[in-house]
C-alpha atoms as a PDB file:
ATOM      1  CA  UNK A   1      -4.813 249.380   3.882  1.00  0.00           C
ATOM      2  CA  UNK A   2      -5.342 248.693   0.109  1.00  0.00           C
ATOM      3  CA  UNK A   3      -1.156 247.975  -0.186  1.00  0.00           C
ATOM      4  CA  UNK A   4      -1.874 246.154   2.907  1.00  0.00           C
ATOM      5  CA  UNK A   5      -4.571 244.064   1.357  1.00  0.00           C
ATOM      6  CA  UNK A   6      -2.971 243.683  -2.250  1.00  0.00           C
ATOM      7  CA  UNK A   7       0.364 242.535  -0.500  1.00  0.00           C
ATOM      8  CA  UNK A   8      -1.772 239.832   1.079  1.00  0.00           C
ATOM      9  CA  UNK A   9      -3.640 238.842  -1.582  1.00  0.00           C
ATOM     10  CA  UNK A  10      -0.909 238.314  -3.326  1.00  0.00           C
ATOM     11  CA  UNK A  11       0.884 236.187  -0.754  1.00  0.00           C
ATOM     12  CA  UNK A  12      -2.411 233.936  -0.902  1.00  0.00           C
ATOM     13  CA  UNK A  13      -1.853 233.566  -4.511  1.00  0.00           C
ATOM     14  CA  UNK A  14       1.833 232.499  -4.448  1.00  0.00           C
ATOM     15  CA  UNK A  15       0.899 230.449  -1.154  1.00  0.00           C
ATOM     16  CA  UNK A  16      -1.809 228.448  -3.511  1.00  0.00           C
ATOM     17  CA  UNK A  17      -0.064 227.502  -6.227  1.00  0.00           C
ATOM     18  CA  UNK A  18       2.813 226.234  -4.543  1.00  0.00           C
ATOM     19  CA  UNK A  19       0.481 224.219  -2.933  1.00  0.00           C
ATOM     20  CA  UNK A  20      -0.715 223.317  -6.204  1.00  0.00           C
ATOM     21  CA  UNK A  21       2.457 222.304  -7.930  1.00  0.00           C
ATOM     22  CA  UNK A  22       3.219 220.027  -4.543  1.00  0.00           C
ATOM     23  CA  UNK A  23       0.037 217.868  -6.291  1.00  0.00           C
ATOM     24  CA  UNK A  24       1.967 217.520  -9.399  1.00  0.00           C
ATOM     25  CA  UNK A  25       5.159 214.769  -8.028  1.00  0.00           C
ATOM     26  CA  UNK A  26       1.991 212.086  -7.716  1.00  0.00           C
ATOM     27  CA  UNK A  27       1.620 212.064 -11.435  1.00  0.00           C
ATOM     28  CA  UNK A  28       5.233 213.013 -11.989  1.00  0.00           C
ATOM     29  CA  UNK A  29       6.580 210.028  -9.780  1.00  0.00           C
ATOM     30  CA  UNK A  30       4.053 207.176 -11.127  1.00  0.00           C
ATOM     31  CA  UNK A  31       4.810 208.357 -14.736  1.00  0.00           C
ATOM     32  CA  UNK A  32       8.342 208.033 -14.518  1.00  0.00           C
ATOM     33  CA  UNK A  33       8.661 205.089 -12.550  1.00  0.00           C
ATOM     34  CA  UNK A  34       5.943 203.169 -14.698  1.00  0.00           C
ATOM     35  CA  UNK A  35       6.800 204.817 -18.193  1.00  0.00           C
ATOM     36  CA  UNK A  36      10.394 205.820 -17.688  1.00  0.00           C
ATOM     37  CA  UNK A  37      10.975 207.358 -21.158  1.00  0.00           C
ATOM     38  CA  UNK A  38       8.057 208.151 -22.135  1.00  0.00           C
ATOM     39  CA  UNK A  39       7.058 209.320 -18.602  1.00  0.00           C
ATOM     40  CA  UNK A  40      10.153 211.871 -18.548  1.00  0.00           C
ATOM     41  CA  UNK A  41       8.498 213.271 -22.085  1.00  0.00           C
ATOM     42  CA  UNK A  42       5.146 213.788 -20.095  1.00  0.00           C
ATOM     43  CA  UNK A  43       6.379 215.760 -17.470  1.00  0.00           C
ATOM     44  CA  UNK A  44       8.265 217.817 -20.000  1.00  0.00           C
ATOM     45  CA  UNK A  45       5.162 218.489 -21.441  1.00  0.00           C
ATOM     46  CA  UNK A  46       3.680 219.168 -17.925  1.00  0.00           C
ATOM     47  CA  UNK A  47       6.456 221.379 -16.772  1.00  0.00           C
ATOM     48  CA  UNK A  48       5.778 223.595 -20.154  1.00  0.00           C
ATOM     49  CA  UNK A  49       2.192 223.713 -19.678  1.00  0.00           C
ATOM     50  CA  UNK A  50       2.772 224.787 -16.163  1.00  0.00           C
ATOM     51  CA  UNK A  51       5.272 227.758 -16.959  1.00  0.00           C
ATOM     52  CA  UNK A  52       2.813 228.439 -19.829  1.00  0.00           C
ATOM     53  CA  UNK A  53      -0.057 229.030 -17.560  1.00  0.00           C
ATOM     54  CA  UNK A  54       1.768 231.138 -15.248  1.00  0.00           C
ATOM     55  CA  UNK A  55       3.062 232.792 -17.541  1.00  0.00           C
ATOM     56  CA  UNK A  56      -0.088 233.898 -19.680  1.00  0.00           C
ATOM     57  CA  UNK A  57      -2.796 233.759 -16.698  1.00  0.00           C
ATOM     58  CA  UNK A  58      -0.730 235.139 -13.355  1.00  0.00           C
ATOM     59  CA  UNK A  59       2.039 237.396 -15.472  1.00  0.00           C
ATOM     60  CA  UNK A  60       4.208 237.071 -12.897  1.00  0.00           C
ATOM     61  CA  UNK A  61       7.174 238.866 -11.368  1.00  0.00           C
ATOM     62  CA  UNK A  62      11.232 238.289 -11.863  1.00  0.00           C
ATOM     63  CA  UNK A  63      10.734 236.224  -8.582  1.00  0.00           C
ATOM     64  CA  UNK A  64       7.602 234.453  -9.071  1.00  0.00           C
ATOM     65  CA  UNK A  65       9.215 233.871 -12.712  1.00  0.00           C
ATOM     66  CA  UNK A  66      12.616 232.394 -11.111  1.00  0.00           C
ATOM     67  CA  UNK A  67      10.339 230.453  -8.893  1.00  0.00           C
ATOM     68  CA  UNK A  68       7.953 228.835 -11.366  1.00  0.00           C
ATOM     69  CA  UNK A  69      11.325 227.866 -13.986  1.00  0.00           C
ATOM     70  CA  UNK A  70      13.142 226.359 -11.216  1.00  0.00           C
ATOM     71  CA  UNK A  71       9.839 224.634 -10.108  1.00  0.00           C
ATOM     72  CA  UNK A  72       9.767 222.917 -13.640  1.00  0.00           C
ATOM     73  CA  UNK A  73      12.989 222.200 -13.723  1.00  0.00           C
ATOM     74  CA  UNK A  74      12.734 220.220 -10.405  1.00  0.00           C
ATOM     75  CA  UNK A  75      10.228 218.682 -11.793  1.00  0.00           C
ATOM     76  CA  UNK A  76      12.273 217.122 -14.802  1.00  0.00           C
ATOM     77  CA  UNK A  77      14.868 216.431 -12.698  1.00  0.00           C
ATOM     78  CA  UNK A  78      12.932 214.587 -10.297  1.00  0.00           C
ATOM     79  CA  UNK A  79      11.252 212.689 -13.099  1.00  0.00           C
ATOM     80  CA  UNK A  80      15.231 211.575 -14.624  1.00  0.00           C
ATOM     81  CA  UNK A  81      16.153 210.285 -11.529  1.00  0.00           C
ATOM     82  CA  UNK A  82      12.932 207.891 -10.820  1.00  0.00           C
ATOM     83  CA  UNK A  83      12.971 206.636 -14.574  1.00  0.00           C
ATOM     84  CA  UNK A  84      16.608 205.888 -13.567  1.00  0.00           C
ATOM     85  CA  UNK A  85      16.077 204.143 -10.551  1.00  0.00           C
ATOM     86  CA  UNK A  86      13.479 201.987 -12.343  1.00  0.00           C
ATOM     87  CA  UNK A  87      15.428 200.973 -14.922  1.00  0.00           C
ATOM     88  CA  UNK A  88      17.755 199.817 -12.672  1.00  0.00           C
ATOM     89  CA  UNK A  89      15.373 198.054 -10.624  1.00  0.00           C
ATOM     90  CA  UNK A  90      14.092 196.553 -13.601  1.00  0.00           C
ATOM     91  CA  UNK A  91      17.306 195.521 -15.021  1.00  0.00           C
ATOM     92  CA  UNK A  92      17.960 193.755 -11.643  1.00  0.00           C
ATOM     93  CA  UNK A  93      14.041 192.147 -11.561  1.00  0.00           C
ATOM     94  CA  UNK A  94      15.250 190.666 -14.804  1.00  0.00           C
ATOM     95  CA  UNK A  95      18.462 189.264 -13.697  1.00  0.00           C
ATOM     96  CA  UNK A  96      16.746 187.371 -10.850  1.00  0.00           C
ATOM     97  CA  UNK A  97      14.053 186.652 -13.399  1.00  0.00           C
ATOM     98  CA  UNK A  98      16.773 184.748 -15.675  1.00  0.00           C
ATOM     99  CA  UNK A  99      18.727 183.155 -12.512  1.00  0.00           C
ATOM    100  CA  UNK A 100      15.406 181.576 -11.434  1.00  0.00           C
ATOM    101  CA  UNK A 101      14.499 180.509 -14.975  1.00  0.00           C
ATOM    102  CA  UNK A 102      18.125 179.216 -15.268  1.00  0.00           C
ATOM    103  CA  UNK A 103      17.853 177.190 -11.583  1.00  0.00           C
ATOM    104  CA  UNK A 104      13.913 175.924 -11.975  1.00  0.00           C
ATOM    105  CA  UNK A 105      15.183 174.369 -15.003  1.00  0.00           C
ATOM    106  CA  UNK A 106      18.154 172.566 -13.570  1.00  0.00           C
ATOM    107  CA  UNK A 107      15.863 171.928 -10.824  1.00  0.00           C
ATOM    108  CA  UNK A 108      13.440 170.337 -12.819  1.00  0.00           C
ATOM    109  CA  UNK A 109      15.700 168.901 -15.579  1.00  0.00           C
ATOM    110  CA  UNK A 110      18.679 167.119 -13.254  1.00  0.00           C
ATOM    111  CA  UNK A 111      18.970 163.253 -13.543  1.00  0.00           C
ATOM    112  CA  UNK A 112      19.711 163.544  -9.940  1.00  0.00           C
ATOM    113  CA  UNK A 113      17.363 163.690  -7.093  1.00  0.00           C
ATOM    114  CA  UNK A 114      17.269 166.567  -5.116  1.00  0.00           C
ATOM    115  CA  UNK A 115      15.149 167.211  -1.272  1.00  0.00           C
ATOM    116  CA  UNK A 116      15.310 170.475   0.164  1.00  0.00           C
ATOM    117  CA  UNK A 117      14.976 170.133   4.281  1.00  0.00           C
ATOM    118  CA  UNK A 118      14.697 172.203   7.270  1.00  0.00           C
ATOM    119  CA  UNK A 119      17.453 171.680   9.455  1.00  0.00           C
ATOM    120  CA  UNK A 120      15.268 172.744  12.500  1.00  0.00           C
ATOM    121  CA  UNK A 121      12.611 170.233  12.281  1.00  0.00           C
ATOM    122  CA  UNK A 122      14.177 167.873   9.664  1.00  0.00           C
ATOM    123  CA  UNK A 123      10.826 168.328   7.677  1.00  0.00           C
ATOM    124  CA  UNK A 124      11.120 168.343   3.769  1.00  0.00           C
ATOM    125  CA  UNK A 125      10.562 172.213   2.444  1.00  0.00           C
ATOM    126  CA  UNK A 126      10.874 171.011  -1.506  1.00  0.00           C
ATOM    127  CA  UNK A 127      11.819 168.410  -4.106  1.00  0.00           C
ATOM    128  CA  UNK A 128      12.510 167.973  -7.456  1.00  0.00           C
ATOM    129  CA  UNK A 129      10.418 166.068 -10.063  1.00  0.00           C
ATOM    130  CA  UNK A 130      13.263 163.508 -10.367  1.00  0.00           C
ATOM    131  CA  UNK A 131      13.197 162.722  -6.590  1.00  0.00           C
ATOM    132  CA  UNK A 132       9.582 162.419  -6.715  1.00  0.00           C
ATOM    133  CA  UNK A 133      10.014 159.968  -9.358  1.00  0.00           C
ATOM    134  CA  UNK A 134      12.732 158.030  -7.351  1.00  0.00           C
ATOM    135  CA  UNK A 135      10.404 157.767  -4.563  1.00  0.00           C
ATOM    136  CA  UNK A 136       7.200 157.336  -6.187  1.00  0.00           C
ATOM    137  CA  UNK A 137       5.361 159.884  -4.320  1.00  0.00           C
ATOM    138  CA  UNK A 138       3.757 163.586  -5.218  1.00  0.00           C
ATOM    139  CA  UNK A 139       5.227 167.090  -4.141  1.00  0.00           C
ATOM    140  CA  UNK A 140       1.884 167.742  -1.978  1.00  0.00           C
ATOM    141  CA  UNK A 141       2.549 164.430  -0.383  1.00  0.00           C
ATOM    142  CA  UNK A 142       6.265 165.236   0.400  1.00  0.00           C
ATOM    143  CA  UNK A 143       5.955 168.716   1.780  1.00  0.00           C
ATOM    144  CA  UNK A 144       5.894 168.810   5.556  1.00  0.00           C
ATOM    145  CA  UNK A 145       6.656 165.280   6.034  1.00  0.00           C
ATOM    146  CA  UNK A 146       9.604 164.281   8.615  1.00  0.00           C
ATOM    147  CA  UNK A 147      12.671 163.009   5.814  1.00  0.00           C
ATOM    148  CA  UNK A 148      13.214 160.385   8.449  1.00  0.00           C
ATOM    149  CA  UNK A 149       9.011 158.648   6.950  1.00  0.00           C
ATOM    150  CA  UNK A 150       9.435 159.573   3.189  1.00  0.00           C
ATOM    151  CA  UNK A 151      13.343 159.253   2.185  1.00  0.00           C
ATOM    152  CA  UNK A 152      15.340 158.352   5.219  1.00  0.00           C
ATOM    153  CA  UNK A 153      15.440 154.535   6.813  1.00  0.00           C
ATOM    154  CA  UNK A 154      17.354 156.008   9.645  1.00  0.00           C
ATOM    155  CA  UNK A 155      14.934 156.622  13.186  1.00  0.00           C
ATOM    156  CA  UNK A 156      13.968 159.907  14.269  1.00  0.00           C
ATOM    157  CA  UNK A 157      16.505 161.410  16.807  1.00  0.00           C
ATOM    158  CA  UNK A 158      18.925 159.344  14.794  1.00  0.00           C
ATOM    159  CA  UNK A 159      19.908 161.566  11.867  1.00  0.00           C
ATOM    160  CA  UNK A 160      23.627 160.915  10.295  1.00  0.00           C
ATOM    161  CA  UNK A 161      24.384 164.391  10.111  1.00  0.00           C
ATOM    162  CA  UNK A 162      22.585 166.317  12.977  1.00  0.00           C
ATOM    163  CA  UNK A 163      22.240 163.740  15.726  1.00  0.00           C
ATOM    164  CA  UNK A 164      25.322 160.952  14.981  1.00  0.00           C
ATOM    165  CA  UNK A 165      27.568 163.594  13.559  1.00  0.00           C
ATOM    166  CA  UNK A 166      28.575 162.165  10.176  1.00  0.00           C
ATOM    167  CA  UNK A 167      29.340 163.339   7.103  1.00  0.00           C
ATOM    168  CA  UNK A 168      27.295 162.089   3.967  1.00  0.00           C
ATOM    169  CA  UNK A 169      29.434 162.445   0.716  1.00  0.00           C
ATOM    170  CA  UNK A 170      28.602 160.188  -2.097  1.00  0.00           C
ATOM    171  CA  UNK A 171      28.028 157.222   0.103  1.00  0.00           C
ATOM    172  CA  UNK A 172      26.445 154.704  -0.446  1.00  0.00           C
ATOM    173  CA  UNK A 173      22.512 154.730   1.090  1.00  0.00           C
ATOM    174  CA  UNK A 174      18.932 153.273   0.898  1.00  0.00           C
ATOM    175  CA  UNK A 175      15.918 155.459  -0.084  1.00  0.00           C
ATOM    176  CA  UNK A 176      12.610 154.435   1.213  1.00  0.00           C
ATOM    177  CA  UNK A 177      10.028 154.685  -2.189  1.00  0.00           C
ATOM    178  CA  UNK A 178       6.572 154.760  -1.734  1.00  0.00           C
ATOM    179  CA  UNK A 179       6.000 150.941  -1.233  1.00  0.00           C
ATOM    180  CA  UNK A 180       8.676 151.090   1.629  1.00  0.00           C
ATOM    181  CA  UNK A 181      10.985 149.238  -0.234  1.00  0.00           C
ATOM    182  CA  UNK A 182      14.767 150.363  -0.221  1.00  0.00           C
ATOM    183  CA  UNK A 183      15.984 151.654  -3.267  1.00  0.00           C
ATOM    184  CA  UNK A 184      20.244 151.858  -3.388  1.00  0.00           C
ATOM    185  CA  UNK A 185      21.541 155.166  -4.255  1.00  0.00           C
ATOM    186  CA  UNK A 186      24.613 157.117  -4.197  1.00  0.00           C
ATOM    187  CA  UNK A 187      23.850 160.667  -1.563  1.00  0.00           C
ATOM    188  CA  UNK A 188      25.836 163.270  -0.904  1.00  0.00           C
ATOM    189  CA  UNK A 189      23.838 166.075   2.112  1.00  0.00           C
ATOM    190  CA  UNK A 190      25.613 169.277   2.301  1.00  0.00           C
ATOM    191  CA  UNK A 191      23.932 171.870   4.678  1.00  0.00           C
ATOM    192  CA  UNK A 192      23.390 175.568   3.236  1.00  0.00           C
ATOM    193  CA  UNK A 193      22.048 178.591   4.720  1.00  0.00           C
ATOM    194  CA  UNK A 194      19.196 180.836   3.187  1.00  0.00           C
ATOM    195  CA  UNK A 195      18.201 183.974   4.704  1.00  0.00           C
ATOM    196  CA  UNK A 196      19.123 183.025   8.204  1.00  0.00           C
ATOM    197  CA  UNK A 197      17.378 179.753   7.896  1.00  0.00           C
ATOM    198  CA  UNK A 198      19.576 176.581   7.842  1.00  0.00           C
ATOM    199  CA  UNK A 199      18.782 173.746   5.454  1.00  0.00           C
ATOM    200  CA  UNK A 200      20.228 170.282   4.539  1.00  0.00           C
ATOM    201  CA  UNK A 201      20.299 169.840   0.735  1.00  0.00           C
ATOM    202  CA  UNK A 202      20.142 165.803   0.090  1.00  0.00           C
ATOM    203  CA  UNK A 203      21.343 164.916  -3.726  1.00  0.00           C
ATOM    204  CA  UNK A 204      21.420 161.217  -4.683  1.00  0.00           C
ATOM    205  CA  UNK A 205      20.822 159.501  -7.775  1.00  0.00           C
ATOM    206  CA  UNK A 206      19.862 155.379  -7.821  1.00  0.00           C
ATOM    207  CA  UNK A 207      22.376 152.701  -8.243  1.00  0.00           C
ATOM    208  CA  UNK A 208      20.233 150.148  -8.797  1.00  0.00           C
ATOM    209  CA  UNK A 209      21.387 148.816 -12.370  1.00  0.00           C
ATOM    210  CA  UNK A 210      24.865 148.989 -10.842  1.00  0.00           C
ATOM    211  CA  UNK A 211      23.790 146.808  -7.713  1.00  0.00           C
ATOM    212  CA  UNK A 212      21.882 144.402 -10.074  1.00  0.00           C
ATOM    213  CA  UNK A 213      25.154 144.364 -12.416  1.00  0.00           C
ATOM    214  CA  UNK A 214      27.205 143.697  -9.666  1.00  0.00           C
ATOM    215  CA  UNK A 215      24.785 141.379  -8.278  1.00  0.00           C
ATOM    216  CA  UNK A 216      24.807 139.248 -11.585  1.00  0.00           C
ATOM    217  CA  UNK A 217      28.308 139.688 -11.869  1.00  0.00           C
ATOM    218  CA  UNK A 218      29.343 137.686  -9.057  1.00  0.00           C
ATOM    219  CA  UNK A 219      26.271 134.745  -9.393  1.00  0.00           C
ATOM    220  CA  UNK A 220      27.997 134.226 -13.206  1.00  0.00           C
ATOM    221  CA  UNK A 221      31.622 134.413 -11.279  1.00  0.00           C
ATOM    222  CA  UNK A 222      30.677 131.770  -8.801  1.00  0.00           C
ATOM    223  CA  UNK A 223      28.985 129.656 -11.795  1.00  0.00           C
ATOM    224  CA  UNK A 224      32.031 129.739 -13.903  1.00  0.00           C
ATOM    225  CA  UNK A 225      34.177 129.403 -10.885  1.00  0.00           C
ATOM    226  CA  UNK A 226      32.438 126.343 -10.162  1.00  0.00           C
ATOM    227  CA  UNK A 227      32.047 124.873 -13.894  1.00  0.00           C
ATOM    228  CA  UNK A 228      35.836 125.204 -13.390  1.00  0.00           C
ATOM    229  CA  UNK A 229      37.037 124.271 -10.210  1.00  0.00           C
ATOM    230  CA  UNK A 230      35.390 120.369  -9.751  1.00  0.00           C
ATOM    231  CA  UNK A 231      36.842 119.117 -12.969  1.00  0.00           C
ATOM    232  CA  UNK A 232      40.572 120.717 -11.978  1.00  0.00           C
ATOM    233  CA  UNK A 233      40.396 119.235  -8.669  1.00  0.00           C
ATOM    234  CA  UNK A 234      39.019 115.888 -10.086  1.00  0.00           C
ATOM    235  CA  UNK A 235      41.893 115.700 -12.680  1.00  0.00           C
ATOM    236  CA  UNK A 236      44.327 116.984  -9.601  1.00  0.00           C
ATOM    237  CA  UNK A 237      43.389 114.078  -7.088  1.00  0.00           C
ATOM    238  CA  UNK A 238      43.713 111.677 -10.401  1.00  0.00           C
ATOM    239  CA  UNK A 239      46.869 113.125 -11.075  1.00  0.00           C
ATOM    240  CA  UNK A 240      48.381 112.543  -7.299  1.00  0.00           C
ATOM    241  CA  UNK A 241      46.915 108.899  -7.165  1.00  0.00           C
ATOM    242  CA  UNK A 242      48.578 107.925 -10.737  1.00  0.00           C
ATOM    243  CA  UNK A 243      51.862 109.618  -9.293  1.00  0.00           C
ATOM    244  CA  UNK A 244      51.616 107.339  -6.388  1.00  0.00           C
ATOM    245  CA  UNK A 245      50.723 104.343  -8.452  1.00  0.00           C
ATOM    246  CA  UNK A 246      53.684 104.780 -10.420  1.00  0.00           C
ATOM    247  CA  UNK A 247      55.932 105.566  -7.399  1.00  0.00           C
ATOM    248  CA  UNK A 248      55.278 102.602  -5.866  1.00  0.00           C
ATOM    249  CA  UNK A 249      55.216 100.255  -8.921  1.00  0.00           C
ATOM    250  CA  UNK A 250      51.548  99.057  -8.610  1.00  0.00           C
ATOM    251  CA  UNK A 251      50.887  99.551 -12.191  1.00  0.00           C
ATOM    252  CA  UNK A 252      51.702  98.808 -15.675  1.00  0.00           C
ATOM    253  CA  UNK A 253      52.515 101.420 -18.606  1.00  0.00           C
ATOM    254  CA  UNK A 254      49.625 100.099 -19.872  1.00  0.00           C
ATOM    255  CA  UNK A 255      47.329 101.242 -16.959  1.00  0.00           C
ATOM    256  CA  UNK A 256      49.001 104.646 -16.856  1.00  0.00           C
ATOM    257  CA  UNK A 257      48.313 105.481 -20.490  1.00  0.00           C
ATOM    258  CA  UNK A 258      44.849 104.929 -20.118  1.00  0.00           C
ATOM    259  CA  UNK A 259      44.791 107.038 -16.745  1.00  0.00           C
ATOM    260  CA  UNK A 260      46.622 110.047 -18.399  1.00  0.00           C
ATOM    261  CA  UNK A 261      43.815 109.507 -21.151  1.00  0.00           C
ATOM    262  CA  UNK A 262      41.290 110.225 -18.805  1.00  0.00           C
ATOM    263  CA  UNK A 263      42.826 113.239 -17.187  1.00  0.00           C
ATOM    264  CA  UNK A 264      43.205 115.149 -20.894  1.00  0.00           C
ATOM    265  CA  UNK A 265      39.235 114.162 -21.507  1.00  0.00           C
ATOM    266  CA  UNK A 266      38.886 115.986 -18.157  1.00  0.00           C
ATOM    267  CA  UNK A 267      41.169 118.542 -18.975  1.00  0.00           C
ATOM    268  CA  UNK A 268      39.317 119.156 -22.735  1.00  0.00           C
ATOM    269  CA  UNK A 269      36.135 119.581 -20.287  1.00  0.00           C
ATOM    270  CA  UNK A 270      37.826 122.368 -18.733  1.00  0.00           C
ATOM    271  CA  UNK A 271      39.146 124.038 -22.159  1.00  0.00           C
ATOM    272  CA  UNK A 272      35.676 123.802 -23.729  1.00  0.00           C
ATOM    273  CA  UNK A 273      33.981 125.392 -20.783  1.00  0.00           C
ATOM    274  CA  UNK A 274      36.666 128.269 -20.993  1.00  0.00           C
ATOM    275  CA  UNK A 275      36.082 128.536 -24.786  1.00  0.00           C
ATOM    276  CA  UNK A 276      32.117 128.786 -24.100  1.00  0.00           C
ATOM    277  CA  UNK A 277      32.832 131.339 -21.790  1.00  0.00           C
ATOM    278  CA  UNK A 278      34.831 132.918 -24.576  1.00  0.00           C
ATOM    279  CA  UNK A 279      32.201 132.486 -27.397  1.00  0.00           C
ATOM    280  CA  UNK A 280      29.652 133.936 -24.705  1.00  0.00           C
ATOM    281  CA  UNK A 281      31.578 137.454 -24.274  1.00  0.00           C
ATOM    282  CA  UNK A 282      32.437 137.829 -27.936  1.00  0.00           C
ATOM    283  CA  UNK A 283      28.641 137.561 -28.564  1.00  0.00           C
ATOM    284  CA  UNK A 284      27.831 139.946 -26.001  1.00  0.00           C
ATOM    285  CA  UNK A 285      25.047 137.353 -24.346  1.00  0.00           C
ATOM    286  CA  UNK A 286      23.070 139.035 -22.186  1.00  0.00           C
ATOM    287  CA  UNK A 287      24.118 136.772 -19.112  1.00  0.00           C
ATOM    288  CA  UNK A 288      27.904 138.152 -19.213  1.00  0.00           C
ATOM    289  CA  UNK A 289      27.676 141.465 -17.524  1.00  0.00           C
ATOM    290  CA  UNK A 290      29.275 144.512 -18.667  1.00  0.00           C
ATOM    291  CA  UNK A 291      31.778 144.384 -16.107  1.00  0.00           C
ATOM    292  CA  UNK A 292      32.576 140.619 -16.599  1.00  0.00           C
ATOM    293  CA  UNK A 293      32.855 140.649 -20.341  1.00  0.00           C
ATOM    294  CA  UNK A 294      35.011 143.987 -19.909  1.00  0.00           C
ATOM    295  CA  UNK A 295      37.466 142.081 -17.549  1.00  0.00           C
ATOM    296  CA  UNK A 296      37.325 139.130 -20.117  1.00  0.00           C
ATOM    297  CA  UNK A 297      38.516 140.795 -22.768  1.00  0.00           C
ATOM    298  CA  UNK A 298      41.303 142.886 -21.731  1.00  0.00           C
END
């Protein structure tokens, strides 16, 4: 009975301190996950404390001793391969962590309008602080809105991609600002998928200086056209009427000299309105567009 009772006790004792050491992977797991290094170090230090008391307070067996060192030795292990794991998880966290640094500031930065919209419901999910300043209205404002009130002239149920089926790619659109005036810009809409969700990312960036370039460039065109043409048609009728004067022998030499006289004070009209237009590109006046003074002097 007393073997009996010794064997048992003794089968308690192992029984409790395995159950004991099984306590030990909470501390062991959030050291090395949060410490890594210096987590690894602390549960050397608590796998030779452990052998230690075993050693000196239970003087164990061969087996309990084989037991207990491969016990510790888990341990360690166990502790290496979470203080791997989260250095690799935060190697990755910190490679998204620079990609979204990297995108928010091309997101923000861009000299190109950007709107972010669910395909489903065409309502905007996000823009960038250049659209916002294209359209004149705030990101709280934006968010939620149908694109077809804020950005979009076109009528619901009317979309160019989803409903007519077109394809937008650098053409040439109107953008609806905050006063509802259209604002000409150059958009390209390329859908995307993101986690399953489908999106249509609309890109544009104004044209406005280029409309009002163009716009000036063809008023000056017509005014120079018609500084031009009326004295050249003038001095063309003259022309024809002196031909036929002389053709049919109604005037003198006399008469004709002082015709053909006329004609070159018309035509010196028409050089020195070519030679203002001249003077007026080579100083660069502000009423020459680009384009036209460009073309001018080629």
């Amino acid at each position: 009975p007393r073997s009996t009772l010794s064997s048992s006790s003794a089968a308690s004792d192992v029984y409790k301190r395995q159950v004991y050491t099984h306590f030990f992977y909470i501390p062991i797991i959030l050291a090395a996950y949060w410490y890594r290094k210096r987590g690894v170090f602390y549960v050397v230090c608590l796998s030779a404390f452990y052998l230690a008391a075993v050693f000196l307070l239970l003087q164990p067996d061969l087996s309990e001793t084989v037991a207990s060192v491969t016990r510790a030795a888990v341990f360690i292990g166990i502790s290496i391969f979470i203080a791997y794991l989260s250095l690799i998880i935060q190697r990755e966290n910190a490679e998204i962590q620079r990609s979204e640094t990297k995108f928010r500031a091309i997101w923000e930065h861009v000299e190109a309008g950007i709107v972010l919209v669910d395909r489903k419901n065409h309502r905007i999910v996000d823009a960038n602080p250049m659209a916002l300043r294209l359209t004149g209205y705030s990101r709280e404002e934006m968010i939620g809105h149908l694109c077809h009130t804020f950005i979009c002239p076109a009528e619901e149920g009317k979309c160019p991609i989803d409903d007519l089926g077109q394809s937008v790619e650098h053409a040439e659109r109107d953008l609806l600002n905050r006063e509802g005036e259209k604002i000409p810009i150059l958009k390209t809409v390329t859908p995307m998928t993101i986690n399953g969700d489908e999106y249509l990312v609309e890109n544009f960036v104004s044209i406005s200086a280029v409309k009002d370039a163009e716009n000036a460039l063809i008023a000056y065109i017509r005014e120079a056209a018609l500084r031009i043409k009326n004295p050249i048609e003038l001095v063309k009728q003259n022309i024809a009427d002196i031909q036929n004067q002389v053709s049919e022998g109604e005037t003198g030499n006399v008469h004709i000299i002082m015709e053909l006289a006329v004609q070159e004070k018309h035509i010196e009209e028409i050089l020195a309105t070519i030679r203002d237009l001249n003077v007026a590109v080579s100083e660069k006046r502000k009423e020459i567009p680009d384009a036209m003074r460009e073309f001018l002097e080629q």
